[in-house]
Structure formats: structure tokens, C-alpha cells
C-alpha atoms as a PDB file:
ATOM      1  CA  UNK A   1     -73.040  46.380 -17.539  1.00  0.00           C
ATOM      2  CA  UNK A   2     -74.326  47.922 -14.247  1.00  0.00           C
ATOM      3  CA  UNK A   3     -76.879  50.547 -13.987  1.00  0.00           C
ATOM      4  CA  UNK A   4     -77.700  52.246 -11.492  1.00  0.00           C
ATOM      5  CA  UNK A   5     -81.142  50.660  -9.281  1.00  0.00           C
ATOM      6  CA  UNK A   6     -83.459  53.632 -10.911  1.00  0.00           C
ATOM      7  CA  UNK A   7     -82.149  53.535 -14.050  1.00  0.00           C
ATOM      8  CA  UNK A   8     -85.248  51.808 -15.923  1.00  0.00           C
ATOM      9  CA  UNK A   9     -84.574  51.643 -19.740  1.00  0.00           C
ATOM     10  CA  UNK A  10     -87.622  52.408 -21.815  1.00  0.00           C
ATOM     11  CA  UNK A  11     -88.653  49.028 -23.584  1.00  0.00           C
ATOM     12  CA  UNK A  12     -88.979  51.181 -27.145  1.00  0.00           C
ATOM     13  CA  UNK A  13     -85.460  51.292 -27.465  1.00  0.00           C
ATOM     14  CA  UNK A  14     -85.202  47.501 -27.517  1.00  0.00           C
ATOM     15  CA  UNK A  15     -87.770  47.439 -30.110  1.00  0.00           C
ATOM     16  CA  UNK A  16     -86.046  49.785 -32.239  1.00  0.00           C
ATOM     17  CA  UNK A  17     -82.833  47.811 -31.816  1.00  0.00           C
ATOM     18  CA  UNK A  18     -84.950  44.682 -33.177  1.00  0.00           C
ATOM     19  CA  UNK A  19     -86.122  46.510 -35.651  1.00  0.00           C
ATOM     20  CA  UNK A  20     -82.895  47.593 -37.148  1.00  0.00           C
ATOM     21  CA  UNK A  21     -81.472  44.414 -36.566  1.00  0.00           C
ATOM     22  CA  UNK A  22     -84.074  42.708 -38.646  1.00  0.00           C
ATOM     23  CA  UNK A  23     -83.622  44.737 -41.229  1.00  0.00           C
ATOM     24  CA  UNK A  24     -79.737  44.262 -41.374  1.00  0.00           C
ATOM     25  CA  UNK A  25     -80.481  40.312 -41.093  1.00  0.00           C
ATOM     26  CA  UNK A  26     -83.474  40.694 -43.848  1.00  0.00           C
ATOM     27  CA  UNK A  27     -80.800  42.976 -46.589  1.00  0.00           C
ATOM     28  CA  UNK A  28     -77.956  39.962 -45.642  1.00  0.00           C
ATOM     29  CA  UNK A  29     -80.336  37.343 -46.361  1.00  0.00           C
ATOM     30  CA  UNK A  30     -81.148  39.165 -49.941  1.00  0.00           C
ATOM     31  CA  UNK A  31     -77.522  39.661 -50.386  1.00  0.00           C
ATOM     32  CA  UNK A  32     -76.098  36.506 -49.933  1.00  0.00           C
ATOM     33  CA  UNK A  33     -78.861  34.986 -51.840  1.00  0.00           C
ATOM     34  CA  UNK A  34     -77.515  36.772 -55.077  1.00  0.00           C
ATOM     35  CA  UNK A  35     -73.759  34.830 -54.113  1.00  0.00           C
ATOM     36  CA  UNK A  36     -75.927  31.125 -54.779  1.00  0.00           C
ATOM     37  CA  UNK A  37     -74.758  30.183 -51.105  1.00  0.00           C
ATOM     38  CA  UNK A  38     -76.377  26.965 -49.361  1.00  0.00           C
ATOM     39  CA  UNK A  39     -79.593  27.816 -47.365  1.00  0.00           C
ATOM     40  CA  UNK A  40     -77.860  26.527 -44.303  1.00  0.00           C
ATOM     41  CA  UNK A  41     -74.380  28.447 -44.470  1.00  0.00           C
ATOM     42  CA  UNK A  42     -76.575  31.257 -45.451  1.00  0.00           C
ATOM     43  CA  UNK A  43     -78.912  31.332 -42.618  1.00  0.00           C
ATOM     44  CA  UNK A  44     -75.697  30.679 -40.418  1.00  0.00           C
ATOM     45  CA  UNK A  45     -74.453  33.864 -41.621  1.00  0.00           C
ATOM     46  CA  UNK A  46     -77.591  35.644 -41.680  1.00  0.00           C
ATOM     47  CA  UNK A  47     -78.024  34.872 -37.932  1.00  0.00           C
ATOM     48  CA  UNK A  48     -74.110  35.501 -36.671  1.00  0.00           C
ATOM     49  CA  UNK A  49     -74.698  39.404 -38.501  1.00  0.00           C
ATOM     50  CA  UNK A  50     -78.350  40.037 -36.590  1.00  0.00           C
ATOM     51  CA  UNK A  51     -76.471  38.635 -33.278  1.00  0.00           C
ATOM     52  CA  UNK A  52     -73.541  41.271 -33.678  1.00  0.00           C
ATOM     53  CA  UNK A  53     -75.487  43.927 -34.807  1.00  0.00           C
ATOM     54  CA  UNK A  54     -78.091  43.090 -32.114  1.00  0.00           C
ATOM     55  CA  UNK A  55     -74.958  43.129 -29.570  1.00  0.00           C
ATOM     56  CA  UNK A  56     -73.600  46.080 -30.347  1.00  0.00           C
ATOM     57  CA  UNK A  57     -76.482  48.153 -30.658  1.00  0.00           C
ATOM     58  CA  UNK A  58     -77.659  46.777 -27.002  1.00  0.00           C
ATOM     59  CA  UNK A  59     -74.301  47.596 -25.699  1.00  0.00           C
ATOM     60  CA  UNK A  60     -74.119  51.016 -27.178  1.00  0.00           C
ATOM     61  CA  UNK A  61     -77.647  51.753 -25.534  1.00  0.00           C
ATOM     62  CA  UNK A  62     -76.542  50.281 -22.254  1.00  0.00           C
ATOM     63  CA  UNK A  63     -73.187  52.377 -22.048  1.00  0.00           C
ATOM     64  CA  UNK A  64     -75.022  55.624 -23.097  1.00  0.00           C
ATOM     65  CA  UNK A  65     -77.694  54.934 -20.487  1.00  0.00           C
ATOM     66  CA  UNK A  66     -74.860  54.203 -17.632  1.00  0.00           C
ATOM     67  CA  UNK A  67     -73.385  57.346 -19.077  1.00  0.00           C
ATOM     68  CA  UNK A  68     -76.409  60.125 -18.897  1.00  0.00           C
ATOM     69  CA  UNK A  69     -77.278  58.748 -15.313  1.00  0.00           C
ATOM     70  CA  UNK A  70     -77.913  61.576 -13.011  1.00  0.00           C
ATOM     71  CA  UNK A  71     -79.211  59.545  -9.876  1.00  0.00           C
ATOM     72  CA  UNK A  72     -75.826  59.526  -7.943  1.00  0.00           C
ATOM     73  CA  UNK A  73     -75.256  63.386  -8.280  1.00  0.00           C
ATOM     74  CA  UNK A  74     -77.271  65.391  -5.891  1.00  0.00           C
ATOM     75  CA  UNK A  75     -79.266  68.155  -7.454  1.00  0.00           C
ATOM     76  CA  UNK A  76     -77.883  71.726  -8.176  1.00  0.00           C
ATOM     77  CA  UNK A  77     -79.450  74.434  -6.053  1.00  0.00           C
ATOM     78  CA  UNK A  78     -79.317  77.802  -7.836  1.00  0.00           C
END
């Protein structure tokens, strides 16, 4: 996804996305765990749902960002 050059997304967002990713990952983990799944097929799973929430989060952030740019419009003069 291209931004614009001074577009500079703050680096708290991206924390926030880890975050809530973790969490998601952490509450799969617990879950599966109650189905008596392998550790491995487990962690498989547990990783694949932090990478897609982790994806779509990012890309939801990214688009809004490219969205609620202002630098190409020229200012409004009352």
C-alpha cells in the first residue's frame, strides 16, 4: 500500500496492533488447549490466527491512513 512521502504512521498503533494480536493468539492457545490438540498442530494454528489477525489489522490501519491523507490537497483559504 502506498502512502503518501509525509505520511509517517505513529509507531503506537503498531504496538496496539501487537497487542491485540497477542491477545487473540494467547485466548486461541487457551482454547484449543481445552480440544486436547497436539502442541505442534496447536501452535500451528495459534500462529496462522495471530498472522491474519496481525494482517488485517495492519492493513486496515494502512488503508485508513492512505484514506485521511490531506498532503495532496492544498489548504482551504476562508
Amino acid at each position: 500500500m502506498n502512502l503518501c512521502p509525509k505520511c509517517n504512521p505513529p509507531a503506537w498503533t503498531f504496538a496496539v496492533i501487537f497487542m491485540i494480536t497477542s491477545v487473540i493468539a494467547f485466548v486461541t492457545w487457551l482454547m484449543l488447549g481445552l480440544s486436547m490438540i497436539a502442541p505442534l498442530p496447536r501452535a500451528a494454528i495459534t500462529g496462522a490466527a495471530f498472522l491474519a489477525v496481525g494482517a488485517t489489522l495492519v492493513h486496515y490501519v494502512m488503508s485508513c491512513i492512505k484514506r485521511h491523507c490531506r498532503h495532496d490537497q492544498q489548504s482551504v483559504r476562508a
